[in-house]
Protein backbone atom coordinates (compact mmCIF):
# COMPACT_ATOMS: atom_id res chain seq x y z
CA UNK A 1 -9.36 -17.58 154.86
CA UNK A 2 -8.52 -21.06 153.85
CA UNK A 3 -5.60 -22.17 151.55
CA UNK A 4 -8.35 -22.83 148.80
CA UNK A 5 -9.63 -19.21 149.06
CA UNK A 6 -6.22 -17.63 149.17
CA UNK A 7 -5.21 -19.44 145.94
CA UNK A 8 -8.78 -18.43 144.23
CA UNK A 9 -7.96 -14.95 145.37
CA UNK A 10 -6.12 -11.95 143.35
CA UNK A 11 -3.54 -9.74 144.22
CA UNK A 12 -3.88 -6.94 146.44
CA UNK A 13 -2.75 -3.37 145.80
CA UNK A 14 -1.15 -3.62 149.10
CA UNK A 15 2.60 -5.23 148.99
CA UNK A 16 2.14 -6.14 152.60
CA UNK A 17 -1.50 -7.92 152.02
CA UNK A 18 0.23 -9.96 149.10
CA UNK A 19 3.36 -11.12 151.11
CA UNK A 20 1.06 -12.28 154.46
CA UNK A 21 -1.33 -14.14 151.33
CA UNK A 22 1.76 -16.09 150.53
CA UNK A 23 2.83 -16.59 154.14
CA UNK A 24 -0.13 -18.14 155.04
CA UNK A 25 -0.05 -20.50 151.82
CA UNK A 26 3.75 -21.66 151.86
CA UNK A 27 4.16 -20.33 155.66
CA UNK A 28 8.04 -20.80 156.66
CA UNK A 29 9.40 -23.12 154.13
CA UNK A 30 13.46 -23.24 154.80
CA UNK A 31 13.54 -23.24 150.74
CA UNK A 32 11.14 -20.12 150.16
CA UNK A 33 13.29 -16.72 149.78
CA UNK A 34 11.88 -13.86 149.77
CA UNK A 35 14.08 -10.48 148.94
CA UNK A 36 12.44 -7.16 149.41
CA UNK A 37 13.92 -3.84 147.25
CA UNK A 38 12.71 0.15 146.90
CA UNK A 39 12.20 -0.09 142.85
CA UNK A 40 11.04 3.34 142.68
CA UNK A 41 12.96 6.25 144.52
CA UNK A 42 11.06 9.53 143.69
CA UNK A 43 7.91 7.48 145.74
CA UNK A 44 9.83 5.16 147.59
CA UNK A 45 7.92 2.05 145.47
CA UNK A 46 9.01 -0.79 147.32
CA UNK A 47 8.75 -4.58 145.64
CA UNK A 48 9.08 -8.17 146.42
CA UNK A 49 10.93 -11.03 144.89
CA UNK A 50 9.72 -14.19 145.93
CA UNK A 51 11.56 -17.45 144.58
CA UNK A 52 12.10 -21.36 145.51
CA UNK A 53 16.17 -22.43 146.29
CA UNK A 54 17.48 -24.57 144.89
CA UNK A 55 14.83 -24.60 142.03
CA UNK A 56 16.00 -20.89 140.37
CA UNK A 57 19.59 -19.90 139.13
CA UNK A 58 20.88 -17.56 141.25
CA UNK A 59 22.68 -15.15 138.82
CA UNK A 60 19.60 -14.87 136.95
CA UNK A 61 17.61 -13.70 140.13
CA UNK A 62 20.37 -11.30 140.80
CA UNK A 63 20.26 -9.74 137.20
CA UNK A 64 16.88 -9.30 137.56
CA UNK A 65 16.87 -7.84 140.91
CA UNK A 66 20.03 -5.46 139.36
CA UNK A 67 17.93 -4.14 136.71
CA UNK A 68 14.72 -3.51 138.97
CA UNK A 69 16.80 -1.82 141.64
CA UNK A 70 19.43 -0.22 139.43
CA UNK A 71 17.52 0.88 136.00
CA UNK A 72 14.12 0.88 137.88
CA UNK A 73 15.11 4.20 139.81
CA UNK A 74 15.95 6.15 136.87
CA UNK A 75 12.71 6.04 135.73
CA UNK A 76 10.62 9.36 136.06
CA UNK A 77 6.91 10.66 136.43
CA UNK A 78 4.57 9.43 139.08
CA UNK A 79 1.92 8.92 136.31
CA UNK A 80 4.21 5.63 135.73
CA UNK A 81 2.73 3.56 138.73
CA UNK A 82 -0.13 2.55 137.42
CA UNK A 83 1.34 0.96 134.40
CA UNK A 84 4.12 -0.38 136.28
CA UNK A 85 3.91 -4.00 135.31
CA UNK A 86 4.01 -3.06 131.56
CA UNK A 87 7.04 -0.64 131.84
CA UNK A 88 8.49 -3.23 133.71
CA UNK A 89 8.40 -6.18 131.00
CA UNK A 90 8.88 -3.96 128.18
CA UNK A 91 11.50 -1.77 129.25
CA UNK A 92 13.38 -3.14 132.49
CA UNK A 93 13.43 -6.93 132.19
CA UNK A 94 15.59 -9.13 128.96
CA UNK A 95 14.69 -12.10 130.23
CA UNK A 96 13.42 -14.46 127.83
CA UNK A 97 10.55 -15.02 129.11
CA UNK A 98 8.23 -13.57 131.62
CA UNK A 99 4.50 -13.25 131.88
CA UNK A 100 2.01 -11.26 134.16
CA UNK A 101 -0.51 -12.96 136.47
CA UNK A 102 -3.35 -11.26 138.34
CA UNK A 103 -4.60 -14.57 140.21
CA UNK A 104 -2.37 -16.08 143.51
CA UNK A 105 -2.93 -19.42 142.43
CA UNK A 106 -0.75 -18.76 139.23
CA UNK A 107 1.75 -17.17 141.05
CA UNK A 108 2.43 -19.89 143.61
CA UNK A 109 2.36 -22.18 140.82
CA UNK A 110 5.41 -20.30 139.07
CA UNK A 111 7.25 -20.09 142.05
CA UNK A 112 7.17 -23.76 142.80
CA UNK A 113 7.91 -24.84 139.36
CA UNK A 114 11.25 -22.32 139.45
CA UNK A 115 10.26 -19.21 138.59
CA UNK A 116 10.55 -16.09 140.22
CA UNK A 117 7.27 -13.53 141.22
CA UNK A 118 7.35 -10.20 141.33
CA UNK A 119 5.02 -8.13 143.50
CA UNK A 120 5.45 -3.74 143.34
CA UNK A 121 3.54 -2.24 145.80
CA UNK A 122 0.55 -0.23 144.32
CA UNK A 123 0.34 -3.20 141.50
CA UNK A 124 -1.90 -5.82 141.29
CA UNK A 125 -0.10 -7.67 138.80
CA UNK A 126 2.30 -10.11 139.27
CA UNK A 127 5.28 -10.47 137.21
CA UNK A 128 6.40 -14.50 137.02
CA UNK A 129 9.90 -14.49 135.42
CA UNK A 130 11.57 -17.93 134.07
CA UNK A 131 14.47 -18.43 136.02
CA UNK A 132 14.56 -22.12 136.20
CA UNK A 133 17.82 -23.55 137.24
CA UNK A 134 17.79 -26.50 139.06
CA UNK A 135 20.67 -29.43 138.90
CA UNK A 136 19.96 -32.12 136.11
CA UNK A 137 21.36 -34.83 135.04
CA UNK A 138 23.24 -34.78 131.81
CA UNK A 139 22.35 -36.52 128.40
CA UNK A 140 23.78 -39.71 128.55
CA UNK A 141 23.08 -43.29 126.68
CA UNK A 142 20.15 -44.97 127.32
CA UNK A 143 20.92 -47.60 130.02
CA UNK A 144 17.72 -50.25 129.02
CA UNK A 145 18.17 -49.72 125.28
CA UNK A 146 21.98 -49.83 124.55
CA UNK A 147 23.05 -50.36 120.97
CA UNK A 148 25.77 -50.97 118.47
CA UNK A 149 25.41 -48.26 115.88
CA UNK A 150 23.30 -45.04 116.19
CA UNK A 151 23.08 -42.10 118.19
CA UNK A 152 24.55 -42.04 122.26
CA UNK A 153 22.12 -39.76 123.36
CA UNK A 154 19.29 -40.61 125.66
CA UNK A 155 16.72 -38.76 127.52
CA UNK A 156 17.02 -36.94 131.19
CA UNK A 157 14.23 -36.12 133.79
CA UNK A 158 13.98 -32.22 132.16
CA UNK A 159 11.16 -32.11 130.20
CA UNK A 160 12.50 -29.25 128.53
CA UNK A 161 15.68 -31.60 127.44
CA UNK A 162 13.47 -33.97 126.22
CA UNK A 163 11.31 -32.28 123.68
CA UNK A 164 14.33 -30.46 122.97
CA UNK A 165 16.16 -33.86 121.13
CA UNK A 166 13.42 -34.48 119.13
CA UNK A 167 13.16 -30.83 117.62
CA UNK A 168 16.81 -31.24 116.80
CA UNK A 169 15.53 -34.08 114.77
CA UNK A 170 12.50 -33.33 113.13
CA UNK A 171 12.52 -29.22 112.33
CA UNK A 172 9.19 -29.13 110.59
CA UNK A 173 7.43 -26.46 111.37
CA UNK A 174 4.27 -29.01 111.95
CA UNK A 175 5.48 -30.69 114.72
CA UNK A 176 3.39 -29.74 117.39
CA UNK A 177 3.88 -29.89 121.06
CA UNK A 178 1.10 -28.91 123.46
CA UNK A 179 1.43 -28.78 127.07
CA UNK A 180 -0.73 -29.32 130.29
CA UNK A 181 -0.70 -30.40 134.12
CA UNK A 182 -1.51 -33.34 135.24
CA UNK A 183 -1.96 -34.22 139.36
CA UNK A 184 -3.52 -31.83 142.06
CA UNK A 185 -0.63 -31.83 144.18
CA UNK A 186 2.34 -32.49 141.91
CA UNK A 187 1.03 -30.39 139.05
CA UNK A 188 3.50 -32.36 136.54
CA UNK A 189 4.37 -30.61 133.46
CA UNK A 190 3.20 -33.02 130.63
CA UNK A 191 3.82 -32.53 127.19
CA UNK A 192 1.75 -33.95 123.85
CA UNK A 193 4.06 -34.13 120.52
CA UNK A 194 2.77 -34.96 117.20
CA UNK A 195 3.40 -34.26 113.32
CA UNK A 196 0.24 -32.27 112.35
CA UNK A 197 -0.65 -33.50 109.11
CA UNK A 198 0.70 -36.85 109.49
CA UNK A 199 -1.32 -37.74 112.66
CA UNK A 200 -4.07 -39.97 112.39
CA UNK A 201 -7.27 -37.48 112.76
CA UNK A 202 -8.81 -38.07 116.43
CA UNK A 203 -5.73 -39.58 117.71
CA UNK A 204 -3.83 -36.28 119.50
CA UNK A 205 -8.06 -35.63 120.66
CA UNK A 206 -7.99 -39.29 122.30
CA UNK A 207 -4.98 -38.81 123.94
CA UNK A 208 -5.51 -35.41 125.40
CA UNK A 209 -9.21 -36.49 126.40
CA UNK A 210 -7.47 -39.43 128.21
CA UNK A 211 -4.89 -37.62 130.24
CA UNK A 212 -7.08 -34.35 131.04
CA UNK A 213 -9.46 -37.50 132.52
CA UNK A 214 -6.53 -38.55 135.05
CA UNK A 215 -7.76 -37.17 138.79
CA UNK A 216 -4.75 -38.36 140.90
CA UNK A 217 -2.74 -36.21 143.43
CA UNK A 218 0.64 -37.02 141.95
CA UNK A 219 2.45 -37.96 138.90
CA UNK A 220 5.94 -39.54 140.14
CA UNK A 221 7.06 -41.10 136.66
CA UNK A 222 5.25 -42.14 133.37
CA UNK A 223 4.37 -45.45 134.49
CA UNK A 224 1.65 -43.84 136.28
CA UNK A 225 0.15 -42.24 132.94
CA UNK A 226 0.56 -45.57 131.16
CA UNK A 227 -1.43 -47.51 133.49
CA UNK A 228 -4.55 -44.52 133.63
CA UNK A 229 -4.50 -44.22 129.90
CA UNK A 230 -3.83 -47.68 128.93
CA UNK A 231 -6.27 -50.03 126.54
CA UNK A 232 -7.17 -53.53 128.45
CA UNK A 233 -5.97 -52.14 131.58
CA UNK A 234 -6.17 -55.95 133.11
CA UNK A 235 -4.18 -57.61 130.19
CA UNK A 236 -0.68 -58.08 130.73
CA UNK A 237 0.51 -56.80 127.57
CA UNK A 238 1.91 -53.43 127.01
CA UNK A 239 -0.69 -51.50 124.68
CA UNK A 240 1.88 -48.09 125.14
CA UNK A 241 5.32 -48.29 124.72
CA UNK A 242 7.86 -46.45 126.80
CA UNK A 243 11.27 -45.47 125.33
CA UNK A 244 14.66 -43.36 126.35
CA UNK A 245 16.23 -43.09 123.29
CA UNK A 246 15.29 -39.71 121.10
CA UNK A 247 15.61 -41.17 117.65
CA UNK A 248 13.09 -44.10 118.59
CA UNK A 249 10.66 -40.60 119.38
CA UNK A 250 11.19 -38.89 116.76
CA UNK A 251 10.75 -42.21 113.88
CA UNK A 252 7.88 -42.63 116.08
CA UNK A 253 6.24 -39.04 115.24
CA UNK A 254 7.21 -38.78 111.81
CA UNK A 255 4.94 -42.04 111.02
CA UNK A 256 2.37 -40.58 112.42
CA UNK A 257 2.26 -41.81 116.24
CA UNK A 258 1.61 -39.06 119.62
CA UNK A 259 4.95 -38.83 122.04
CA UNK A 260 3.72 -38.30 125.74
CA UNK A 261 6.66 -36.72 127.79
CA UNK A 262 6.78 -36.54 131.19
CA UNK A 263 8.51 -34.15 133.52
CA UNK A 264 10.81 -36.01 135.79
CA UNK A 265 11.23 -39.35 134.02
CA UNK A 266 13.76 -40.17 131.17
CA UNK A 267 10.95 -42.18 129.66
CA UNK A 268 8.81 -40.89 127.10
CA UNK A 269 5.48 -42.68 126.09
CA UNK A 270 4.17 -43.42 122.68
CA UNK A 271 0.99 -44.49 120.93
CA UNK A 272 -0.39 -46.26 118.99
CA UNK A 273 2.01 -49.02 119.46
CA UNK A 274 2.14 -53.22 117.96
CA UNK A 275 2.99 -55.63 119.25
CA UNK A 276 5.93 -56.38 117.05
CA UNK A 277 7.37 -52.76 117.40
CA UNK A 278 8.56 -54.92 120.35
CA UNK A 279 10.85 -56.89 118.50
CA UNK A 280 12.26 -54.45 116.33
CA UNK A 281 15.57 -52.53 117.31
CA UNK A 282 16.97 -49.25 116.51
CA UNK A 283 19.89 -51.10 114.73
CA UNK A 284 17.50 -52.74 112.16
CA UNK A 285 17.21 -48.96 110.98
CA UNK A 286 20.94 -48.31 110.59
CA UNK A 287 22.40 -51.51 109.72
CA UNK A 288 22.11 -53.13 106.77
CA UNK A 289 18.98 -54.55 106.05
CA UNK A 290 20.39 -58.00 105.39
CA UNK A 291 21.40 -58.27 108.83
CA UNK A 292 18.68 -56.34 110.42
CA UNK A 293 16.53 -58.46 108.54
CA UNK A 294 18.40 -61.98 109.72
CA UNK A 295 18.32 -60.43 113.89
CA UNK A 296 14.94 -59.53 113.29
CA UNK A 297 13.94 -63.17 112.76
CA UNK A 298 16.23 -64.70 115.36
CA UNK A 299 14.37 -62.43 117.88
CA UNK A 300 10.70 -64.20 116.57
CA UNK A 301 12.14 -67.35 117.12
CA UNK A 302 13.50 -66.18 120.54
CA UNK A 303 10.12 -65.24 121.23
CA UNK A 304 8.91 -68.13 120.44
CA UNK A 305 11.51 -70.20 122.38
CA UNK A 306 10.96 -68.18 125.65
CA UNK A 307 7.24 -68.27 125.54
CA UNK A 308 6.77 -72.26 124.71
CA UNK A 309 9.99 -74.40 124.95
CA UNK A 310 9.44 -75.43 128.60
CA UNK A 311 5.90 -76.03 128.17
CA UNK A 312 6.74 -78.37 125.10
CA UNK A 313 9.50 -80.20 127.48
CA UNK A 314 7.11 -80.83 130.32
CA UNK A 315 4.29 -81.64 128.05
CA UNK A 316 6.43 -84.02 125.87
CA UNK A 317 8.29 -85.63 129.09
CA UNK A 318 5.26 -86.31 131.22
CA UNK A 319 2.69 -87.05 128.25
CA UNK A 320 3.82 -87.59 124.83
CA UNK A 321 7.04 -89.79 125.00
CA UNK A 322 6.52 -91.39 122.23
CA UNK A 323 6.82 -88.05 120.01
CA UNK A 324 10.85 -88.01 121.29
CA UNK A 325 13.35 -89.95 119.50
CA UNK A 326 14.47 -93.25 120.87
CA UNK A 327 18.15 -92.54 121.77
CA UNK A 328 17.06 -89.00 123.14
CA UNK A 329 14.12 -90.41 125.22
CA UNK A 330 16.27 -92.92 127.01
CA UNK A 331 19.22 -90.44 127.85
CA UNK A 332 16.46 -88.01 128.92
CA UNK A 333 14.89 -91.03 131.22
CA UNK A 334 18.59 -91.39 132.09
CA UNK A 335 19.29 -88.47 133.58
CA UNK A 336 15.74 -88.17 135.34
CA UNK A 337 16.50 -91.41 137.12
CA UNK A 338 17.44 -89.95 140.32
CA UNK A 339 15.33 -86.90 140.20
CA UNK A 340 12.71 -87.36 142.78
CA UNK A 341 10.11 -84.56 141.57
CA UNK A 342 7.83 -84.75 138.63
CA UNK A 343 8.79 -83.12 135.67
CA UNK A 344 6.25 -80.05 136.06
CA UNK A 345 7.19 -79.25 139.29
CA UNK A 346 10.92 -79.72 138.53
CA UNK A 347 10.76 -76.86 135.68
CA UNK A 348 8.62 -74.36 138.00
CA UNK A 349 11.81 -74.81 140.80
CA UNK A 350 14.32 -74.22 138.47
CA UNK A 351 12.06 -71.42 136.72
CA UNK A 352 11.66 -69.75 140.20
CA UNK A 353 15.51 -70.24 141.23
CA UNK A 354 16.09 -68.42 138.08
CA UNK A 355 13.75 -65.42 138.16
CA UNK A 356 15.17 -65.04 141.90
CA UNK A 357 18.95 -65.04 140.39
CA UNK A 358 17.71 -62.59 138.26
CA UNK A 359 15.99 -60.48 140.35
CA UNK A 360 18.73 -60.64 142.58
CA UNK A 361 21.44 -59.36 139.65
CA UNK A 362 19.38 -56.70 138.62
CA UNK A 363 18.55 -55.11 142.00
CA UNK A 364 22.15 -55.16 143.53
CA UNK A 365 25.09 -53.05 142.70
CA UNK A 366 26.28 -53.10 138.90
CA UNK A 367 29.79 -54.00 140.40
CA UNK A 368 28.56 -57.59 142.32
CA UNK A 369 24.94 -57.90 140.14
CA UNK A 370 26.89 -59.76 137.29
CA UNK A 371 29.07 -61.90 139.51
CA UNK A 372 26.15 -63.29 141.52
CA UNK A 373 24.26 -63.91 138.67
CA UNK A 374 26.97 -65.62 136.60
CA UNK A 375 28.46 -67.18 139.75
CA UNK A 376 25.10 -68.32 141.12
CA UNK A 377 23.75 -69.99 138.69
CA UNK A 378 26.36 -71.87 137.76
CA UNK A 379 27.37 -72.99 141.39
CA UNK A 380 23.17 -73.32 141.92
CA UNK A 381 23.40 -75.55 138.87
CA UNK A 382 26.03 -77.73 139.20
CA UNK A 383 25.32 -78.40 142.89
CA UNK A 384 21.53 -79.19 142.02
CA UNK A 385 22.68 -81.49 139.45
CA UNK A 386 25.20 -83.35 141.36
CA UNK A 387 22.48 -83.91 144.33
CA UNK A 388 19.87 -85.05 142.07
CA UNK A 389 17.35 -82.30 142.41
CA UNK A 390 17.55 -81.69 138.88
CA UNK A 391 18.10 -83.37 135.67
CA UNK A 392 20.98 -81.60 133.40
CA UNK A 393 18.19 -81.41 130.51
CA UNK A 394 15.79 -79.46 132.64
CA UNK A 395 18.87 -76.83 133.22
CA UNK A 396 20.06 -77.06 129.91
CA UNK A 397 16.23 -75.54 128.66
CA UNK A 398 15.95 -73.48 131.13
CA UNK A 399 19.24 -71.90 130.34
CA UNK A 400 18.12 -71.86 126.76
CA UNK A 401 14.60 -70.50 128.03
CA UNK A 402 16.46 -67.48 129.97
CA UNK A 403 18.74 -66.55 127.11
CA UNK A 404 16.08 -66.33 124.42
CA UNK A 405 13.95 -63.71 126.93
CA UNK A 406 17.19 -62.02 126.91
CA UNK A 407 17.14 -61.60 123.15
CA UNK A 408 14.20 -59.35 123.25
CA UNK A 409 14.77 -55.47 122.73
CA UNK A 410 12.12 -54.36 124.92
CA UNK A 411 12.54 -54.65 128.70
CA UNK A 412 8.92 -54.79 129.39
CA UNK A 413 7.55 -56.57 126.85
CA UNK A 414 10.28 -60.02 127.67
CA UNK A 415 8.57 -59.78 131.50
CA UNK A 416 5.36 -60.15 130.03
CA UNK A 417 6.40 -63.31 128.06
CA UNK A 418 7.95 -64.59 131.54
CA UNK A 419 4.95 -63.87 133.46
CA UNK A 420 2.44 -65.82 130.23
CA UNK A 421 5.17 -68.35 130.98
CA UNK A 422 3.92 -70.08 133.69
CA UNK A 423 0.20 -70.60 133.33
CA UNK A 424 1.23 -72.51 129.79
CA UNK A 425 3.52 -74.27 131.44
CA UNK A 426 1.43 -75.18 134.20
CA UNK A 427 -1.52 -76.08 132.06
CA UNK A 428 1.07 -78.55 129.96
CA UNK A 429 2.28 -80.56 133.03
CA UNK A 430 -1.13 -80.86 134.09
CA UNK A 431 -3.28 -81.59 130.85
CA UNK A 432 -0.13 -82.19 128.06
CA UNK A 433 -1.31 -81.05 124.52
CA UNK A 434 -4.79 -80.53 125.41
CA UNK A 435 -3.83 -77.60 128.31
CA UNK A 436 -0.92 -76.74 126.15
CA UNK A 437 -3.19 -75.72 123.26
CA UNK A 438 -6.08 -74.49 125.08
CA UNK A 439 -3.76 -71.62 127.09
CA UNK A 440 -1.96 -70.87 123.31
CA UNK A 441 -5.31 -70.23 122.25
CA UNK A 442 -6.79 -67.97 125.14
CA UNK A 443 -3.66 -65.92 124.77
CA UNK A 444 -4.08 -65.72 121.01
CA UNK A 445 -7.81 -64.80 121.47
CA UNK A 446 -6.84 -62.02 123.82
CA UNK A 447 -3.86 -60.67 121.56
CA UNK A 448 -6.72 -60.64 118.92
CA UNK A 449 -8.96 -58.34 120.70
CA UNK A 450 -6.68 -55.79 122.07
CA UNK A 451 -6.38 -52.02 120.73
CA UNK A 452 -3.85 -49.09 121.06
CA UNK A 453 -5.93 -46.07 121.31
CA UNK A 454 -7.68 -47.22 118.19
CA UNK A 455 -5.48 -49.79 116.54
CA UNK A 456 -5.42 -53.63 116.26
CA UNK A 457 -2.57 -54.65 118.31
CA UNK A 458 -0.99 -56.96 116.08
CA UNK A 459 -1.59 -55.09 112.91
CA UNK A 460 -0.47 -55.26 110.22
CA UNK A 461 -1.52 -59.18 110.23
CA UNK A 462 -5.07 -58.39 111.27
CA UNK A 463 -6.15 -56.05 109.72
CA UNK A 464 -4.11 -57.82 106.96
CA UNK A 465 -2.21 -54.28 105.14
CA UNK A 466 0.83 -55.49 102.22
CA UNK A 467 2.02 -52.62 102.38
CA UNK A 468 3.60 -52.40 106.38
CA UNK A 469 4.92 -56.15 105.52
CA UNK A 470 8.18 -54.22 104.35
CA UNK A 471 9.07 -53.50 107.99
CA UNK A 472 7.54 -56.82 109.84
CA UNK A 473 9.48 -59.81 109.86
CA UNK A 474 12.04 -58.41 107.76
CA UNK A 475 13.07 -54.84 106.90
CA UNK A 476 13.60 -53.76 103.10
CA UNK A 477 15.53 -51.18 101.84
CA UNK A 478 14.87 -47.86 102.71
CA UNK A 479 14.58 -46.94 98.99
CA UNK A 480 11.77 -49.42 99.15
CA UNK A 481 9.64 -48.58 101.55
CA UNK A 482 7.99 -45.00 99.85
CA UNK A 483 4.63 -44.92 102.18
CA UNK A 484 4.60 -44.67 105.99
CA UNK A 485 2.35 -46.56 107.97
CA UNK A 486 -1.29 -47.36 107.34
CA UNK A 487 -2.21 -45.90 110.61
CA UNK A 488 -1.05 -42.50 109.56
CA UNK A 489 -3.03 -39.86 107.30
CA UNK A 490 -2.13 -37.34 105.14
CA UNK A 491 1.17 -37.02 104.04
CA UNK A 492 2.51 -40.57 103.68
CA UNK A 493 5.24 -40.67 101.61
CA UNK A 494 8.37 -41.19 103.10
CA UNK A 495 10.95 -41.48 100.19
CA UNK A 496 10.31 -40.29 96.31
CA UNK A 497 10.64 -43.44 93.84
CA UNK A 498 13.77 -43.78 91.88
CA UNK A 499 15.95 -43.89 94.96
CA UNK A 500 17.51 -46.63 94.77
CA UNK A 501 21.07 -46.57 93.63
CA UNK A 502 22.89 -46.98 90.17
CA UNK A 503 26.46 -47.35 90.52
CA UNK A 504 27.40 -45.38 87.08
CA UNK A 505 28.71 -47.64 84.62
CA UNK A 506 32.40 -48.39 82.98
CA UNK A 507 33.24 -47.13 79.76
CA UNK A 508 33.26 -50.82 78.26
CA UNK A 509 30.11 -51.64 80.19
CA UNK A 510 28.70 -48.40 78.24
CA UNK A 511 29.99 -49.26 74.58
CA UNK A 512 28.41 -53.05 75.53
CA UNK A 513 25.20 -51.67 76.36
CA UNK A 514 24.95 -49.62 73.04
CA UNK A 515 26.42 -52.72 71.10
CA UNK A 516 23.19 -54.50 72.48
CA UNK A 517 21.15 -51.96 71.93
């Protein structure tokens, strides 16, 4: 028999049959224990225990081998066998959680996802018992998406972990969490979360049709996912947005958004997403809104900075001198004196130097990463400066250029404004205004026509909704913003009115107010 008509098979009522099926499937895998046992002395029953090391707890194998082996004997009455795998979850077994499985397929499955199978002889059930166990890492702070104030914890490569952090946040019975596979030979545990209720209506359907639609072999990390399920899957903009931090989750849900988790990755997916969700920060939420509010806006001009200031330099150096001041043009002209490259192909050196600096930090050890990049580019710098390679303008944006990207809270989302970078910039040396405007405008015609699973991508300017302008540019107080998002449906009030606060007056204020009065 093939492997595909061993897995479509069922169990046997032979023990011996159902051990050779699974020695032909797994054959003689160092990891794959198997530990036989007489379970039923008055008839010499004699059962199997078939488990994956290194993916089970021991001591939990061990109890449950105890109690088969131990309690299992004292059981009496032939009449008993046929029933066996009943008795046995209902009267042997206190684990948790254990289910019985007729079909081989579901029982290799459970043994290669850390459970342990149990086969009786006589029985054609087979017992799966949860006895996952395997080393994980522990919760620690998100690495990509550090913060000031607000919670430390961040999400791990269990699955299990994961969905577990946002229940501790959001215990409404309606939260909903539905599960599935996903890859024929990985068979990755994937998970869909969502605030019934509160979800759009169609949205969890769009998402599940999308993801039971994925036909790959494997599913290594969530960046797989988010490219299969993506909208505009040749734009470079990020229509999903991928997160480590549990509270980001869990806001997410409760406005009415669908949390993909993945087994394996500490990065959990959610949609519908904007394009300004970007360029807000957990902090906004737990700061004060003045400030959030002022860092909010220093990150749209950031944005701003990163995407066009060397585009406007080029285009304003090579083209449009006349739109510089005087004493600016001449020390500009000044310090270009000796450069012998075009101003155009002057910025895309330096631009390239940089992103390679970069690069370099980011894939090196933490300990030397910094030190090269600090280091480098300010030896790289100096020394290109000095020969006259470079003007100290040119460095001076692109220094400004670098640090703005750096502003930006997503990760992701600041290497798509680097990569959008270049074609503007190229366009400017080559045409001035007139490329300059015509690449703004191409990008701003694609921005306009992409979608998130349903959803303008830079809503809520178009469609145009007042009501989500309390959390755009600026944040207001939370006592101010009652309604959740336009997107969501149902329930949508966040916060009851009269919330906001009334310090309670002084006894003089009082006898003034009634004086007035």
């Amino acid at each position: 028999m093939s492997i595909e008509q061993l897995l479509n098979a069922k169990f046997q009522i032979r023990l011996m049959d159902n051990e050779m099926m699974i020695e032909q499937i797994l054959e003689q895998s160092v990891d794959l224990q198997k530990r036989k046992f007489v379970f039923y002395e008055t008839t010499g029953l004699s059962g199997l225990c078939v488990y994956t090391d290194g993916l089970v707890d021991i001591p939990q194998v061990e109890l449950i081998l105890k109690s088969l082996i131990v309690y299992g004997s004292q059981l009496e009455g032939t009449d008993l066998i046929h029933d066996m795998g009943n008795i046995i979850r209902e009267q042997l077994l206190i684990n948790a959680s254990l289910r019985l499985v007729t079909k081989m397929e579901d029982g290799i499955d459970g043994i290669l996802s850390g459970d342990s199978l149990i086969l009786l002889d006589q029985c054609t059930d087979g017992i799966l018992v949860s006895t996952r166990g395997w080393d994980a890492r522990s919760i620690e702070e998100p690495a990509s998406e550090g913060g000031i104030r607000g919670p430390r914890d961040g999400f791990t490569e269990s699955i299990r972990t994961n969905t577990s952090q946002v229940r501790r946040r959001i215990r409404d019975p309606l939260l909903r969490i539905e599960s599935m596979k996903i890859g024929k030979k990985s068979k990755t545990d994937v998970n869909v979360a969502y605030l019934k209720g509160t979800v759009k209506e169609g949205l969890v359907d769009e998402v599940k049709t999308r993801l039971e639609g994925i036909a790959i072999d494997a599913i290594l990390e969530s960046g797989y996912i988010e490219e299969l399920i993506k909208d505009s899957p040749l734009s470079p903009f990020k229509t999903i947005q991928s997160t480590e931090r549990p509270d980001k989750v869990a806001s997410a849900i409760l406005e009415g958004k669908v949390a993909i988790f993945i087994d394996n990755t500490p990065y959990v997916l959610v949609v519908p997403v904007s394009f300004w969700q970007y360029l807000q920060a957990p902090d906004d939420y737990y700061s004060n809104y003045w400030n959030a509010s002022f860092f909010r806006l220093i990150r749209f001009f950031a944005l701003f900075i990163s995407f066009t200031l060397p585009s406007l330099y080029v285009m304003l150096v090579s083209f449009h001198q006349e739109m510089i001041p005087t004493d600016l043009a001449l020390s500009i002209a000044s310090g270009r004196e000796v450069v012998p490259f075009p101003a155009l192909l002057e910025m895309l050196i330096l631009e390239f130097v940089f992103e390679l600096i970069r690069e370099a930090g980011l894939r090196m050890p933490k300990a030397m990463g910094q030190a090269v990049s600090i280091v480098g580019t300010l030896v790289i710098g100096q020394a290109a400066v000095l020969a006259g390679l470079v003007s100290p303008f040119m460095v001076i944006i692109v220094a400004i250029t670098g640090i703005s990207s750096f502003v930006l809270p997503n990760y992701e989302a600041a290497i798509t404004i680097r990569l959008l970078r270049f074609p503007i910039l190229i366009a400017s040396g080559i045409l001035g205004l007139l490329g300059f405007s015509a690449v703004f405008t191409l990008v701003l015609i694609h921005v306009l026509s992409i979608r998130s699973f349903g959803e303008p991508y830079i809503g809520p300017i178009i469609p145009f909704r007042p009501s989500d302008l309390k959390d755009f540019v600026v944040r207001v107080p939370w006592w101010s913003m009652k309604k959740r998002p336009g997107f969501s449906q149902g329930d949508r009030d966040r916060i009851n009115d009269g919330q906001m606060p009334h310090p309670p007056q002084t006894k003089q204020q009082s006898e003034q107010e009634n004086r007035t009065n």
